[in-house]
N, C-alpha and C. Protein backbone atom coordinates (compact mmCIF):
# COMPACT_ATOMS: atom_id res chain seq x y z
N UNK A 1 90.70 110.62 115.62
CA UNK A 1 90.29 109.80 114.49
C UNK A 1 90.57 110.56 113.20
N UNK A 2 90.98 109.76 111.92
CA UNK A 2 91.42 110.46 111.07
C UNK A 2 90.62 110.45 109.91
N UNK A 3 90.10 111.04 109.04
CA UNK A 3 89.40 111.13 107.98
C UNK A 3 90.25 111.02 106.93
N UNK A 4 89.24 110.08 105.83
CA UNK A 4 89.90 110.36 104.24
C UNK A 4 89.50 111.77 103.91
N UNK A 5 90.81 111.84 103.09
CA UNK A 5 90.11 113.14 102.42
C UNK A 5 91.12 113.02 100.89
N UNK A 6 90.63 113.26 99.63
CA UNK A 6 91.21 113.26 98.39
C UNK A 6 92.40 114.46 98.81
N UNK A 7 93.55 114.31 98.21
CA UNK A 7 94.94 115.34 98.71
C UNK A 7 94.66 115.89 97.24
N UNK A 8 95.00 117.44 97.68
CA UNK A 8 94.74 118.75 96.88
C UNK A 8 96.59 118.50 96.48
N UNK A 9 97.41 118.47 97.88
CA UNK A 9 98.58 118.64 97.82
C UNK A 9 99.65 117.42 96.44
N UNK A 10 99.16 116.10 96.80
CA UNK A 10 99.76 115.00 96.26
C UNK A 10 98.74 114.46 95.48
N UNK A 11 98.61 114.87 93.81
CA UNK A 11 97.60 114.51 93.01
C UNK A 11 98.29 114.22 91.92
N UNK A 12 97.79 112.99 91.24
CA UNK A 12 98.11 112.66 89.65
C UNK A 12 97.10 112.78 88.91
N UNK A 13 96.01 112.00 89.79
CA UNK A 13 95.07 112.24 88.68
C UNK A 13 93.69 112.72 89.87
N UNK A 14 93.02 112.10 91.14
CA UNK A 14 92.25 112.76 91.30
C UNK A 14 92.91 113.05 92.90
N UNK A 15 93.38 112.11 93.29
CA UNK A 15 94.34 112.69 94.45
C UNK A 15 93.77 111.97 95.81
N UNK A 16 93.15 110.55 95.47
CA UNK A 16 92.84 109.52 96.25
C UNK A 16 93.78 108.95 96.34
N UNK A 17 94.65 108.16 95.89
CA UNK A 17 95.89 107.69 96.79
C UNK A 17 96.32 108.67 97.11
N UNK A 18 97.04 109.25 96.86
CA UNK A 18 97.31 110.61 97.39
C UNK A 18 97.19 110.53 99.21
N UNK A 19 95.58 110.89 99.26
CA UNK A 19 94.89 110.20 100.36
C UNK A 19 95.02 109.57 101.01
N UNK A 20 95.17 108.38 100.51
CA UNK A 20 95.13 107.57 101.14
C UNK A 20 96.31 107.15 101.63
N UNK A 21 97.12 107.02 101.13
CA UNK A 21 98.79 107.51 101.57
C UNK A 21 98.98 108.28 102.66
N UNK A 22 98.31 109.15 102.50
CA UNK A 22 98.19 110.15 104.04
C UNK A 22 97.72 109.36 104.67
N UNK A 23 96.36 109.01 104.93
CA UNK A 23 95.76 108.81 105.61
C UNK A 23 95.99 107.36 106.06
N UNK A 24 96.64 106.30 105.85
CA UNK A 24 97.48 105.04 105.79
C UNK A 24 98.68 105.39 106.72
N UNK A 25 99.46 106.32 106.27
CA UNK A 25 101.38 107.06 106.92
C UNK A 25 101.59 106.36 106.66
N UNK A 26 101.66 106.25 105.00
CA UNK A 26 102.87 105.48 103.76
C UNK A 26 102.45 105.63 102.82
N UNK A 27 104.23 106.48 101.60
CA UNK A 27 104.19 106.49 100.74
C UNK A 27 103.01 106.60 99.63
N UNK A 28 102.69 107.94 99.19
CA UNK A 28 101.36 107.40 97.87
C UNK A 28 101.82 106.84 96.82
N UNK A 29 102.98 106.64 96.40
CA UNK A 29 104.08 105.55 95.52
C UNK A 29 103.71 104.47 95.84
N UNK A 30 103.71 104.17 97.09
CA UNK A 30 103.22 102.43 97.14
C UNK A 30 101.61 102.39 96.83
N UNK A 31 100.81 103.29 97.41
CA UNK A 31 99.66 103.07 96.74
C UNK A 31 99.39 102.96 95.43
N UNK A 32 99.72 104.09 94.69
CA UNK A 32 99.80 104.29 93.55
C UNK A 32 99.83 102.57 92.58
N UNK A 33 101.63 102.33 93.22
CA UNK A 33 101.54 101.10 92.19
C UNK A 33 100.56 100.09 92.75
N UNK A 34 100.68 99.79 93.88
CA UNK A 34 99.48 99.15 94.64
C UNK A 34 97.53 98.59 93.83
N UNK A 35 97.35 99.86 93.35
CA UNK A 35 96.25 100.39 93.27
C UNK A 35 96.85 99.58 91.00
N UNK A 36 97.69 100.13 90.77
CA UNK A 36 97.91 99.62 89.52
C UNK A 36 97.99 97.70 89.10
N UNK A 37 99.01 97.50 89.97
CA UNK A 37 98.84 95.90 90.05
C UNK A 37 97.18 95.26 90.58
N UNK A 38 96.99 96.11 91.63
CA UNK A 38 95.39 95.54 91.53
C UNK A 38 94.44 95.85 90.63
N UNK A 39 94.84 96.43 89.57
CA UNK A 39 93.39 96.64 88.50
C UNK A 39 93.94 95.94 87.88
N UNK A 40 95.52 95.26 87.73
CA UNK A 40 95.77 94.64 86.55
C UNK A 40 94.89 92.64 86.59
N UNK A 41 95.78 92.54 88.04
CA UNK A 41 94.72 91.06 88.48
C UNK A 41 93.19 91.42 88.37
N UNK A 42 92.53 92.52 89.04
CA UNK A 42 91.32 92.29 88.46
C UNK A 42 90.38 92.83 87.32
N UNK A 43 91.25 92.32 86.62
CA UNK A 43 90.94 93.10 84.83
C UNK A 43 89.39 94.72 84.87
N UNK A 44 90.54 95.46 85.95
CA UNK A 44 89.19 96.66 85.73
C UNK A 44 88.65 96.85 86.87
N UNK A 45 88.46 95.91 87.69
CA UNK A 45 86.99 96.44 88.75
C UNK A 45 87.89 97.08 89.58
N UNK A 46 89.06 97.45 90.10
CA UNK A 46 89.87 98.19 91.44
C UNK A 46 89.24 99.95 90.52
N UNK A 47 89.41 99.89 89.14
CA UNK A 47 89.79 100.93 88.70
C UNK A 47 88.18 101.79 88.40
N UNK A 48 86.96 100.68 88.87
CA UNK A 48 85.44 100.92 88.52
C UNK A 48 85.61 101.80 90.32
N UNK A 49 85.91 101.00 90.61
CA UNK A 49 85.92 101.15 92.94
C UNK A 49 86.46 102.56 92.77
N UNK A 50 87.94 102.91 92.75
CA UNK A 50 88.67 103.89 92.74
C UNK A 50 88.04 105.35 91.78
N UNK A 51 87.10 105.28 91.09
CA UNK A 51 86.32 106.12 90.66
C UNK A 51 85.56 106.64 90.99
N UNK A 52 84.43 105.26 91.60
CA UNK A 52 83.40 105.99 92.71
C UNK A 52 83.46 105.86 93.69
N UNK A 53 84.83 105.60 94.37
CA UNK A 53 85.52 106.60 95.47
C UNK A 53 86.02 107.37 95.52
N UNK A 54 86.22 108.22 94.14
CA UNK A 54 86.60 109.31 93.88
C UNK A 54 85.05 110.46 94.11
N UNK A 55 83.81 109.64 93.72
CA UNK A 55 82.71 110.73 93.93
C UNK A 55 82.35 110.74 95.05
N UNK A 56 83.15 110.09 96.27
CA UNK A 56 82.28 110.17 97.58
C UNK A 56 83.20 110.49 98.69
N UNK A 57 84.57 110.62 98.29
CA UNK A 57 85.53 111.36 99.20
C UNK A 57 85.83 112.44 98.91
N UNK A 58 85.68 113.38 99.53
CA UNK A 58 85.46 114.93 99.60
C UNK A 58 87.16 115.06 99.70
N UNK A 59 87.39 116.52 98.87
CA UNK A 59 88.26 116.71 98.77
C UNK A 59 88.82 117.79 100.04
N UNK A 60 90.63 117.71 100.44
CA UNK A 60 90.76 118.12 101.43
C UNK A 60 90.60 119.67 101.29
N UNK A 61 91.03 120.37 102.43
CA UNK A 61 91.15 121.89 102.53
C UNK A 61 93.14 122.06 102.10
N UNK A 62 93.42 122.56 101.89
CA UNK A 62 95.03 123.43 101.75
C UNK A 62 95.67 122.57 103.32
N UNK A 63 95.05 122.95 104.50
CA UNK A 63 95.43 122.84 105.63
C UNK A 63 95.00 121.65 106.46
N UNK A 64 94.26 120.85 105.74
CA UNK A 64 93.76 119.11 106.59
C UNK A 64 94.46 118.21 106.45
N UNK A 65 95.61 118.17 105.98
CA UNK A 65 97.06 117.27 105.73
C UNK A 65 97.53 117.58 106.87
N UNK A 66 98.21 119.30 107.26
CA UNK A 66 99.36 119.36 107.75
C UNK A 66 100.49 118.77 107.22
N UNK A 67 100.76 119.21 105.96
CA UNK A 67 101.67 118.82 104.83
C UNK A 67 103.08 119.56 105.18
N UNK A 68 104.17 118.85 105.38
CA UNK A 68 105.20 119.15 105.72
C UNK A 68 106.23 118.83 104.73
N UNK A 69 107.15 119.90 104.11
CA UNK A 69 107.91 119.31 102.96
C UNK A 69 109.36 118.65 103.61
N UNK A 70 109.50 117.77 103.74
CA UNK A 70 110.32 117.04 103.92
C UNK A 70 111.85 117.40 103.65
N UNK A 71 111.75 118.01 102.09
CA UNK A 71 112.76 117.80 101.22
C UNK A 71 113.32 119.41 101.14
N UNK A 72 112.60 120.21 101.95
CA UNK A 72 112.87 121.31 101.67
C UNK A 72 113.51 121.67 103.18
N UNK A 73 115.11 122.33 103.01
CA UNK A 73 115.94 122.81 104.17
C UNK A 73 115.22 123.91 105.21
């Protein structure tokens, strides 16, 4: 079973999509905009949610991803 956890690794601003992206296995780009078009339809409240789910998902360790760089040979 897999836990949220806020990403230390993939952060813009608090590093819940990030997260959740992980924790989904897809893209935090799609969340990201995801997460943007939905505050836009609901003038604000995704972006009230995404805050104080920012105070109640604990942030990860360095090593609770198992972060693998893809891009690197």
């Amino acid at each position: 079973m897999k836990k949220l956890f806020r990403s230390t690794t993939d952060s813009k601003l608090t590093g819940l999509c990030g997260g959740i992206g992980q924790w989904l296995g897809i893209d935090s780009t799609i969340v990201r905009l995801l997460v943007v078009i939905a505050a836009f339809f609901s003038f604000g409240a995704v972006l009230l949610a995404y805050f104080i789910a920012t105070l109640f998902v604990p942030k990860a360790l360095n090593n609770d991803f198992r972060f693998t760089d893809r891009y690197q040979a």
